[in-house]
N, C-alpha and C. Protein backbone atom coordinates (compact mmCIF):
# COMPACT_ATOMS: atom_id res chain seq x y z
N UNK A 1 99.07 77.17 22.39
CA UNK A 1 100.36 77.78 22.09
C UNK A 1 101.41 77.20 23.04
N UNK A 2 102.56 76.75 22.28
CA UNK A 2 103.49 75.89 23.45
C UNK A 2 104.26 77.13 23.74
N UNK A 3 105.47 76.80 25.06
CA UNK A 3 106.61 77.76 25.01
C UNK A 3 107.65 77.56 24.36
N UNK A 4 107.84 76.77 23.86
CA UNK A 4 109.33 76.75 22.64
C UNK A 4 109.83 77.99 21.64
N UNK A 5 111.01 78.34 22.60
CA UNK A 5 111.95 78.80 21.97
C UNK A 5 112.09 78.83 20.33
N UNK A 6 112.26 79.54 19.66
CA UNK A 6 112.34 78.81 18.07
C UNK A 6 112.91 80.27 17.65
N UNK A 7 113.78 80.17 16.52
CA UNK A 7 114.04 81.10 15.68
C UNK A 7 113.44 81.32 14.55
N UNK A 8 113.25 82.40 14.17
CA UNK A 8 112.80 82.83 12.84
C UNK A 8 113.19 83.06 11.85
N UNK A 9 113.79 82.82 10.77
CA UNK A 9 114.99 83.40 9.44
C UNK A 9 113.45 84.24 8.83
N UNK A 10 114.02 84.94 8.54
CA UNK A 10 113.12 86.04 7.19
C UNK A 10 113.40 86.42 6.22
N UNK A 11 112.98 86.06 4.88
CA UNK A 11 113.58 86.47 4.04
C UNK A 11 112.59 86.59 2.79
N UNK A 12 113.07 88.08 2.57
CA UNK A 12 112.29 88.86 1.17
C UNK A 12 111.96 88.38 0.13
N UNK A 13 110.80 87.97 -0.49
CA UNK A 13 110.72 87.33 -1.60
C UNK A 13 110.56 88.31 -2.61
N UNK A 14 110.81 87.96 -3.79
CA UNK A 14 111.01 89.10 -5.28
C UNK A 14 111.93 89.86 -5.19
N UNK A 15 112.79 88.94 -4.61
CA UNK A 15 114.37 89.10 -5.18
C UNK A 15 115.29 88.50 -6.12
N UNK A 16 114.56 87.81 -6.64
CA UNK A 16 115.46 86.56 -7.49
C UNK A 16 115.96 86.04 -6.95
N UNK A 17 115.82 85.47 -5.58
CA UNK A 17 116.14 84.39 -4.88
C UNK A 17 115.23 83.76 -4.42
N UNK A 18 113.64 82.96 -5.19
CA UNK A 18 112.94 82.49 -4.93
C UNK A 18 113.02 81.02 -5.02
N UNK A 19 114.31 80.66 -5.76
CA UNK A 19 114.48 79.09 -6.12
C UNK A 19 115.69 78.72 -4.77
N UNK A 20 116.35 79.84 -4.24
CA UNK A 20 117.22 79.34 -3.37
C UNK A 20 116.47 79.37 -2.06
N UNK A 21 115.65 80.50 -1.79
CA UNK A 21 114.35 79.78 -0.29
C UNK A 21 114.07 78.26 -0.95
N UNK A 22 113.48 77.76 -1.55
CA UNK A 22 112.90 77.06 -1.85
C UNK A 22 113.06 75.79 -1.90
N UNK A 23 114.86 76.19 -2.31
CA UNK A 23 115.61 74.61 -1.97
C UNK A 23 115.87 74.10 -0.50
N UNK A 24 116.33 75.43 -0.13
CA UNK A 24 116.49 75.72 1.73
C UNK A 24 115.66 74.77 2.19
N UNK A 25 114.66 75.29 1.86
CA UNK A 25 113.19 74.74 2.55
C UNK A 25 113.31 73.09 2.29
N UNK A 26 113.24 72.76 1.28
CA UNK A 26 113.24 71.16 0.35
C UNK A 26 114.22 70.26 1.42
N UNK A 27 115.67 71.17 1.40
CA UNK A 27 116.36 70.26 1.93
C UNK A 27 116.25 69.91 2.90
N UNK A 28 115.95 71.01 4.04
CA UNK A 28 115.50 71.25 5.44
C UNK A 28 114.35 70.11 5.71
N UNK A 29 113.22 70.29 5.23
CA UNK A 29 112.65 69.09 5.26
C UNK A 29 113.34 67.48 4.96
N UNK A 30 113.82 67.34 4.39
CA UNK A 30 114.17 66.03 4.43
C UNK A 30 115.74 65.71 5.68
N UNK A 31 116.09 67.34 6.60
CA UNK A 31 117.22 66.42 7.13
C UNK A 31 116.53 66.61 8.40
N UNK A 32 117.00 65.30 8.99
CA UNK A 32 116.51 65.04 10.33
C UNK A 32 117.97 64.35 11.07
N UNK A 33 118.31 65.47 12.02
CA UNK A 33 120.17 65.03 12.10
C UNK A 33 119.90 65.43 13.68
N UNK A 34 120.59 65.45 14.69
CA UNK A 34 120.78 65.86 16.32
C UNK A 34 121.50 66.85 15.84
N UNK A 35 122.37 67.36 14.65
CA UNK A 35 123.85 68.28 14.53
C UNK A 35 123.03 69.18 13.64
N UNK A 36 121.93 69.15 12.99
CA UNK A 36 121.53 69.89 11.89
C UNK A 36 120.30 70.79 12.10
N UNK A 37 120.38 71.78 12.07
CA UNK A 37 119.17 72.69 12.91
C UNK A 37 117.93 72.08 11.98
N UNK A 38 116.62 71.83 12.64
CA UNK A 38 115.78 71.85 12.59
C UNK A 38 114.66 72.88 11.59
N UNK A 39 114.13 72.48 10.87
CA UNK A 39 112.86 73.56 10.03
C UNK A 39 111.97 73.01 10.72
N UNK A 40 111.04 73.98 11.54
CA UNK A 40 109.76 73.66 12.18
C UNK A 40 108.57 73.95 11.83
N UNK A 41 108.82 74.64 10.96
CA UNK A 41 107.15 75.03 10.26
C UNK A 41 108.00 76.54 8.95
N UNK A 42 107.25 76.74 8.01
CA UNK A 42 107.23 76.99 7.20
C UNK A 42 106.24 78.55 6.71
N UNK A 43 106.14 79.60 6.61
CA UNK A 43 104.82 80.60 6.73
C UNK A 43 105.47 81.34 5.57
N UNK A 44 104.42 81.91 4.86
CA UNK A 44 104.44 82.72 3.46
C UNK A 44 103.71 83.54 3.11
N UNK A 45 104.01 84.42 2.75
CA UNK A 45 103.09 86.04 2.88
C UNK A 45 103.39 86.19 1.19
N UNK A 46 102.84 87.76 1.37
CA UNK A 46 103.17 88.42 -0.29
C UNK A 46 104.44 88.43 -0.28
N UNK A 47 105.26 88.97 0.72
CA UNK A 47 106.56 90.30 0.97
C UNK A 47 107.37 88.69 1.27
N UNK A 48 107.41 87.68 2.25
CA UNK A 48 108.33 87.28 2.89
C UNK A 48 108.17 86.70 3.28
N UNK A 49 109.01 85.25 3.49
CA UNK A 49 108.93 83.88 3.54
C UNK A 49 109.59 83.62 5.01
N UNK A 50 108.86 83.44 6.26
CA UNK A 50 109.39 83.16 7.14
C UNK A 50 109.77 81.49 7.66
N UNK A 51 111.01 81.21 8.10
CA UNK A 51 111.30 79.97 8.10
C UNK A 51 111.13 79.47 10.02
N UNK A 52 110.82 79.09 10.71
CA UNK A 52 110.69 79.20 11.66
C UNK A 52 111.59 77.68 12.00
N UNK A 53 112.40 77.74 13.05
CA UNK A 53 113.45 76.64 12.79
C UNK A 53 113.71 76.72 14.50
N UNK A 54 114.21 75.69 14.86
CA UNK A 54 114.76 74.96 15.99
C UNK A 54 115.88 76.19 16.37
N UNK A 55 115.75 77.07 17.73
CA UNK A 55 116.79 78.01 18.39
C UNK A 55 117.70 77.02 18.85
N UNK A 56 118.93 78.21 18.61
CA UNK A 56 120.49 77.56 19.28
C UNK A 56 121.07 78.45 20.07
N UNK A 57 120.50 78.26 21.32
CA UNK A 57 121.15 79.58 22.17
C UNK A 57 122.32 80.06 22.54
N UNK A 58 123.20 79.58 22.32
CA UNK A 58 124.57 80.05 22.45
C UNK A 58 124.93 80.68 21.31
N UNK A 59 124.24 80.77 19.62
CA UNK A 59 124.47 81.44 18.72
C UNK A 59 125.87 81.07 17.79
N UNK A 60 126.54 81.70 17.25
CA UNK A 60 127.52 80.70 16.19
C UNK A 60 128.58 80.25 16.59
N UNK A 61 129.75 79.82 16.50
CA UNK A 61 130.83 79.23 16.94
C UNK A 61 131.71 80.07 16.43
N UNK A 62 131.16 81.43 15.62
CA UNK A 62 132.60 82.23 15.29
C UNK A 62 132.00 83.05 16.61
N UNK A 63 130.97 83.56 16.90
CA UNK A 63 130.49 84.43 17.96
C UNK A 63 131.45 83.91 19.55
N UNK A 64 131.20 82.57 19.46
CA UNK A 64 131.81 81.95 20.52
C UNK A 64 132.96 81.56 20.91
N UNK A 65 133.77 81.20 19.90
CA UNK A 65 135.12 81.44 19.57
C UNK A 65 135.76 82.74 19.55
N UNK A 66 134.92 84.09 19.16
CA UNK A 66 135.73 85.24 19.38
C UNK A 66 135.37 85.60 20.87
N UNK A 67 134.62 85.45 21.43
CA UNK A 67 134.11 86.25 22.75
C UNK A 67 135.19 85.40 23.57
N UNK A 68 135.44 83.90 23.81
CA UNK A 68 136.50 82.91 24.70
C UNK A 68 137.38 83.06 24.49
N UNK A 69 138.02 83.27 23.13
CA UNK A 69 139.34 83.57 22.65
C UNK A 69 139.70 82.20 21.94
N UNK A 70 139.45 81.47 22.74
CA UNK A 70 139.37 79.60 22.31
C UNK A 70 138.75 78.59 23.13
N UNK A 71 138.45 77.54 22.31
CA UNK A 71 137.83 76.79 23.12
C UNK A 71 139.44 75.51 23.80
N UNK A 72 138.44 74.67 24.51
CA UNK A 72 139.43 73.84 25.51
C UNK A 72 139.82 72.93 24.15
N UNK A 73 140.90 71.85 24.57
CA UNK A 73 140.62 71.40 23.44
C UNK A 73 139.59 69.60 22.96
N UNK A 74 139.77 69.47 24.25
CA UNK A 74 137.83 68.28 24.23
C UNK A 74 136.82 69.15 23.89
N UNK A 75 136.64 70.33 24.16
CA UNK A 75 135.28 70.88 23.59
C UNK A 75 135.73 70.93 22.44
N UNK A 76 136.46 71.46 22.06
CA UNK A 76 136.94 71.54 20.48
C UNK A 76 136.72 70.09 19.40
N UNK A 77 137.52 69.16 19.85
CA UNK A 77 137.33 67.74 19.40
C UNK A 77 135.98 67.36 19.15
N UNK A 78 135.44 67.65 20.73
CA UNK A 78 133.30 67.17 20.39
C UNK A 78 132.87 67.93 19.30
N UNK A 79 133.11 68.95 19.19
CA UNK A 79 132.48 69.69 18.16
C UNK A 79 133.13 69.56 16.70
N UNK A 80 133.96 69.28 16.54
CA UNK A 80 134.74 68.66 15.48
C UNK A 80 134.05 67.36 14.78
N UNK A 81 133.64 66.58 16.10
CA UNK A 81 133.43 64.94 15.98
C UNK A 81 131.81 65.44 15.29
N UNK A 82 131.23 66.50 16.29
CA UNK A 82 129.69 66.42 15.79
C UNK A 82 129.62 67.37 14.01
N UNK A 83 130.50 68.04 13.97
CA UNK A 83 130.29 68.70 12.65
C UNK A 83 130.66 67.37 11.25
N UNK A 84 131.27 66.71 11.99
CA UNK A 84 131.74 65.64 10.73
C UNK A 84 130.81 64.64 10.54
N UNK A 85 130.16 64.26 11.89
CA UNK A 85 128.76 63.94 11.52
C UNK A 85 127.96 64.32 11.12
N UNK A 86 127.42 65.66 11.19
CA UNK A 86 126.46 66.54 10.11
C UNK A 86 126.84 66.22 9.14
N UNK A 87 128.04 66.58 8.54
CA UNK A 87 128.41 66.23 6.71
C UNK A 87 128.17 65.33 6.33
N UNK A 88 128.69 63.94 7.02
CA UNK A 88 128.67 63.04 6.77
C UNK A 88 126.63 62.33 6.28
N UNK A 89 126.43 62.93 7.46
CA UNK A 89 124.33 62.58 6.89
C UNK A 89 124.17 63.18 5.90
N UNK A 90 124.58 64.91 5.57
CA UNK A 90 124.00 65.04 4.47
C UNK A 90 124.72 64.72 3.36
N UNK A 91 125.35 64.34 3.24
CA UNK A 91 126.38 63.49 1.86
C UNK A 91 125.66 62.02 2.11
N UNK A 92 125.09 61.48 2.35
CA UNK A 92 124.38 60.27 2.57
C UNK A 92 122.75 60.72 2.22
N UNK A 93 122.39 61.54 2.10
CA UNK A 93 121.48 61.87 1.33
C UNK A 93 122.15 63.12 0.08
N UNK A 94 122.59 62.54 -0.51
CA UNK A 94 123.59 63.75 -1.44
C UNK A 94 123.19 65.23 -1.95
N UNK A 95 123.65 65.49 -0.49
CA UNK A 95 123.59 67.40 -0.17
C UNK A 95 124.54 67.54 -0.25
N UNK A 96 125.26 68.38 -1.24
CA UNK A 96 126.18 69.35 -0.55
C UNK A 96 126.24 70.87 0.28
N UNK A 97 126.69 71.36 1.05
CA UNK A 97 125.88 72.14 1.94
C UNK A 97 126.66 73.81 1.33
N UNK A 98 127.80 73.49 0.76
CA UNK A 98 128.37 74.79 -0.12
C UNK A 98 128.48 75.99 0.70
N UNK A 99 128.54 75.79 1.79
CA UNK A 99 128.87 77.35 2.50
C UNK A 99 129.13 76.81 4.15
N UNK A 100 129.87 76.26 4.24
CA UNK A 100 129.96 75.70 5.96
C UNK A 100 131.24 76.58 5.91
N UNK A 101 131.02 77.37 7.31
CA UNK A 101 131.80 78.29 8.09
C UNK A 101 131.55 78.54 8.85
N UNK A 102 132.07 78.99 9.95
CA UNK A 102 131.74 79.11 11.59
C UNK A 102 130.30 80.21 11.74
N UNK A 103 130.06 80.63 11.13
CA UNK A 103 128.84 81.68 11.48
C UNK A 103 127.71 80.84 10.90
N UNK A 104 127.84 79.62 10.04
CA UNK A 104 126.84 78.48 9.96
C UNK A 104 126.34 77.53 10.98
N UNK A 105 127.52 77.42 11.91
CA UNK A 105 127.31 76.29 12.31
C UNK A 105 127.26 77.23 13.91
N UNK A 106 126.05 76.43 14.86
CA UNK A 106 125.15 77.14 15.66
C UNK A 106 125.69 76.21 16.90
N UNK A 107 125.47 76.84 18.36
CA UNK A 107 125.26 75.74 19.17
C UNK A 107 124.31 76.04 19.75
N UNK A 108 123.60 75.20 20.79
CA UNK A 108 122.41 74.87 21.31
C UNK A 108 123.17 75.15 23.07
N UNK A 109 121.73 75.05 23.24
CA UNK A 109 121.99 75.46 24.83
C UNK A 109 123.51 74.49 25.75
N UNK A 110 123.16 73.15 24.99
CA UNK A 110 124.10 72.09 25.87
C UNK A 110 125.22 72.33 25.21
N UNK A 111 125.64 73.23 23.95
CA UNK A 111 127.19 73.34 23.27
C UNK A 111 127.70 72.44 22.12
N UNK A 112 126.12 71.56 21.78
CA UNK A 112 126.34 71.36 20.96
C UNK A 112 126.25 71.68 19.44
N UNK A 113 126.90 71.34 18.29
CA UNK A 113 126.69 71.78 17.05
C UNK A 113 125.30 71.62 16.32
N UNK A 114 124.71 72.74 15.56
CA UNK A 114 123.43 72.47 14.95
C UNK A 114 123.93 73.39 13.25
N UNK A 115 124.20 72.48 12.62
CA UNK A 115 124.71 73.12 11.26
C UNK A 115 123.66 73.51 10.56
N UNK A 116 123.77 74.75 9.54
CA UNK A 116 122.59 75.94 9.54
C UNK A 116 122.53 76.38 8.41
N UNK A 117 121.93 76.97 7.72
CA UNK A 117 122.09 77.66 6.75
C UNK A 117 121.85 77.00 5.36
N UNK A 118 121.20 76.41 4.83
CA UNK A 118 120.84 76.01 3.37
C UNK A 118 120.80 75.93 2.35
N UNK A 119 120.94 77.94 2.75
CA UNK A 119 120.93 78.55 1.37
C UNK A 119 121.29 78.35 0.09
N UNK A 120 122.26 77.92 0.47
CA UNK A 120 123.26 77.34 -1.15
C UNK A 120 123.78 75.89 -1.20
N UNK A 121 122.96 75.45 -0.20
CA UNK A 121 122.56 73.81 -0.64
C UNK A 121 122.23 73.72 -1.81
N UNK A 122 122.45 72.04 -1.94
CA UNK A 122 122.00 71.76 -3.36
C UNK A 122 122.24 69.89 -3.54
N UNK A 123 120.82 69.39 -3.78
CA UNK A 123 121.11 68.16 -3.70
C UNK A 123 121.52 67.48 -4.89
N UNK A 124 122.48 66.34 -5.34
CA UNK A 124 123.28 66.30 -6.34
C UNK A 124 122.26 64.88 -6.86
N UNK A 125 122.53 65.18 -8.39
CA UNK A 125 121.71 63.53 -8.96
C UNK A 125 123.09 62.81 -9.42
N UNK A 126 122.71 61.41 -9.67
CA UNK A 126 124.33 60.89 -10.27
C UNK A 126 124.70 61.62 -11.26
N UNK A 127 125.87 61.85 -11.03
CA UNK A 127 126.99 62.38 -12.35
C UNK A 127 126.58 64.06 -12.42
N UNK A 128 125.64 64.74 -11.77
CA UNK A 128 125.07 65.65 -12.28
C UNK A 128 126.66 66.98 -11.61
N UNK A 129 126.88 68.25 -12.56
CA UNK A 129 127.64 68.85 -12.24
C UNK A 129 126.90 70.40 -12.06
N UNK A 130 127.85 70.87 -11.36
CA UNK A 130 127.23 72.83 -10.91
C UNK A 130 128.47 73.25 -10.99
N UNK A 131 128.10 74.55 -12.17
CA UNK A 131 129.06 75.60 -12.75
C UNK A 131 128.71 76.67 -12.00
N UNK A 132 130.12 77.49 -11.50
CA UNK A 132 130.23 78.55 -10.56
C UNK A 132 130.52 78.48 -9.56
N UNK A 133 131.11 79.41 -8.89
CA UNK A 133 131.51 79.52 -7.34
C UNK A 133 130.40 80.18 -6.58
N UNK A 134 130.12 79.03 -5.41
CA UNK A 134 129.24 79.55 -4.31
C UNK A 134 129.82 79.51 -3.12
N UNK A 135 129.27 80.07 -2.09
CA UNK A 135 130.51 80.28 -0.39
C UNK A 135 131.07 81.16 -0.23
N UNK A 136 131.71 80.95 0.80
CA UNK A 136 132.66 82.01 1.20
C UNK A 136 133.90 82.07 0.59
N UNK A 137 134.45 82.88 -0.01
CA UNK A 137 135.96 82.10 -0.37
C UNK A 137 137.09 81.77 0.66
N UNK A 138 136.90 82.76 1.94
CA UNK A 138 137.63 82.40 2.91
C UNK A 138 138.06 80.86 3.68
N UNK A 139 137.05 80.14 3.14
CA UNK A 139 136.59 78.57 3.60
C UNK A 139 136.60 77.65 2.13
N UNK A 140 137.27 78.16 1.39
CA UNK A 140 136.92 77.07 0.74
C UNK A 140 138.50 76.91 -0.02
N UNK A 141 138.18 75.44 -0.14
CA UNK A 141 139.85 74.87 -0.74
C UNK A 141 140.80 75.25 -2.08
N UNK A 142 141.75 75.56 -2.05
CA UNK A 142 142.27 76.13 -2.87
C UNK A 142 141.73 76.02 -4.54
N UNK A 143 141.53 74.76 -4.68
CA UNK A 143 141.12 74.41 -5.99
C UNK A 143 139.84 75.54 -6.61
N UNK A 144 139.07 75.83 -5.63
CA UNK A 144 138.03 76.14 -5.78
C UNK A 144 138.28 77.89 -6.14
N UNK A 145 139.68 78.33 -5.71
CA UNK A 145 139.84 79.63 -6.44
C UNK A 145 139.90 79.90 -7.91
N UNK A 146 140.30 78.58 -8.31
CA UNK A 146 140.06 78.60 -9.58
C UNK A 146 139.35 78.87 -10.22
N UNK A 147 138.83 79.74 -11.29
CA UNK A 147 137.60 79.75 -12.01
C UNK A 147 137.64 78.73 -13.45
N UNK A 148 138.36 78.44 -13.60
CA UNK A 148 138.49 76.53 -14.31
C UNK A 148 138.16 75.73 -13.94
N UNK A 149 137.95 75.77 -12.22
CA UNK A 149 137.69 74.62 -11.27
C UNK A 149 136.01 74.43 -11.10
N UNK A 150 135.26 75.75 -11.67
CA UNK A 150 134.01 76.38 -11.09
C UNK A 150 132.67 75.27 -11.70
N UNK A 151 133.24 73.99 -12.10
CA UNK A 151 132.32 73.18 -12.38
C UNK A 151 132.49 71.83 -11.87
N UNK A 152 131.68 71.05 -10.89
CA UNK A 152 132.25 70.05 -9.92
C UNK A 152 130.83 69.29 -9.72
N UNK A 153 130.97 68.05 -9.21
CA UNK A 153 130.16 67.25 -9.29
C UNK A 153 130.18 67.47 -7.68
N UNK A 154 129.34 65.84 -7.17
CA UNK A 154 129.12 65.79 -5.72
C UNK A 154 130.29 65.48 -5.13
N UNK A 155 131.26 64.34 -6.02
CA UNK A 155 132.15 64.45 -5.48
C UNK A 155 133.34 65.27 -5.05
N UNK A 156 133.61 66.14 -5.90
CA UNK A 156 134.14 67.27 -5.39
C UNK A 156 133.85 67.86 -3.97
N UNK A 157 132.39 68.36 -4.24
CA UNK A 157 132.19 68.92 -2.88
C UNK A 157 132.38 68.73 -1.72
N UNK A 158 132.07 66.67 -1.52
CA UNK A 158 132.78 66.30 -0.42
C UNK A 158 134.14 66.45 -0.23
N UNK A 159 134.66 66.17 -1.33
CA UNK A 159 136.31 66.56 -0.69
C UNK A 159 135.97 68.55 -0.38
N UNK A 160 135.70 68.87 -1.04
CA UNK A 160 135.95 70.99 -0.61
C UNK A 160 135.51 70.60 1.18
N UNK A 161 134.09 69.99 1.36
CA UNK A 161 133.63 69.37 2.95
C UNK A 161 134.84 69.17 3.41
N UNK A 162 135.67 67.99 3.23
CA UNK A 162 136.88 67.33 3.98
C UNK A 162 138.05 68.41 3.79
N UNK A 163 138.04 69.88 3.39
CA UNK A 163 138.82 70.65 3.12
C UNK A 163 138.45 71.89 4.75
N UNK A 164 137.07 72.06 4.63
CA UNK A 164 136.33 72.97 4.73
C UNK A 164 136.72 72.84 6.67
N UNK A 165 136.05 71.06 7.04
CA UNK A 165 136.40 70.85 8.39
C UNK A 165 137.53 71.34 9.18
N UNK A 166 138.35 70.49 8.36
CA UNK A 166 140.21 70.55 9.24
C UNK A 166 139.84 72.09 9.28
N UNK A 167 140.08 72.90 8.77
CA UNK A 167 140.20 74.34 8.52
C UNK A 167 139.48 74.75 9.81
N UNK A 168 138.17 74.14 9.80
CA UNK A 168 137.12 75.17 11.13
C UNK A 168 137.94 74.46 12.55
N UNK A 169 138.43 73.63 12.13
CA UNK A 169 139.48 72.94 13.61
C UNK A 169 140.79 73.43 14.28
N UNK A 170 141.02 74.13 12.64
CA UNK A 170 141.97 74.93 13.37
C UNK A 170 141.30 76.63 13.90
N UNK A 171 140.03 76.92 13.29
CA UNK A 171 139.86 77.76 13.93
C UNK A 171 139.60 77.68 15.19
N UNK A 172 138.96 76.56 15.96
CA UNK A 172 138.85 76.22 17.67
C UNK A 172 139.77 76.11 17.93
């Protein structure tokens, strides 16, 4: 038994959310990023699917941002620089990550970014499109209030991404 730190996500299965663990999981396995939290092992019961994943001890960047009031603004920038690199890998394996907001995105003991959350990932095939709004709406680009708008390819999403950033920049 090592000592590593690690977090646990838990989550209820026979909820009708057995295809969205599942993608979580899919995608998680295939990203291997310094900015992108870690899936470390995988465990499955009757009741509940535990995800056991790489800890970020400082906890989210809205947690951390409200407790400081603000960050400096080089810490701000690094973390800016490292979240645009997260996107940037998983749009290079064509993820869109559909819910990036400060309570996603984690830091680690040294302050840096570990982007989180899966859930409503979704990896894109060419040309392929997804009908409906997923996310937060608070974070996401105007277009996307639209319910005309509610069907978008990959490319879209990267731009809602290149919408989504600036926005968490001005929240630091």
């Amino acid at each position: 038994m090592t000592q590593t730190l690690v977090a646990i996500k838990i989550l209820k299965r026979g909820t009708g959310t057995e295809h969205l663990i599942s993608s979580e999981i899919e995608l998680l396995k295939d990203l291997h990023h310094p900015h992108i939290v870690q899936l470390l092992q995988v465990i499955e019961t009757k009741q509940k699917t535990y995800l056991v994943m790489e800890y970020a001890a400082r906890g989210s960047l809205l947690k951390c941002v409200t407790m400081c009031g603000y960050l400096e603004e080089e810490e701000a920038r690094i973390l800016f620089r490292e979240l645009t690199l997260a996107i940037k890998y998983i749009h290079s394996h064509n993820i869109a990550h559909r819910d990036i907001k400060a309570e996603n995105i984690l830091l680690d003991w040294e302050g840096h970014i570990k982007l989180s959350d899966f859930g409503l990932g979704k990896r894109f095939d060419s040309g392929e499109k997804v009908k409906g709004f997923c996310g937060t709406i608070e974070y996401c680009a105007p277009e996307f209030l639209d319910p005309g708008h509610w069907v978008v390819d990959r490319a879209e999403f990267s731009r809602e991404h290149r919408w989504t950033a600036p926005y968490l920049s001005w929240t630091l």
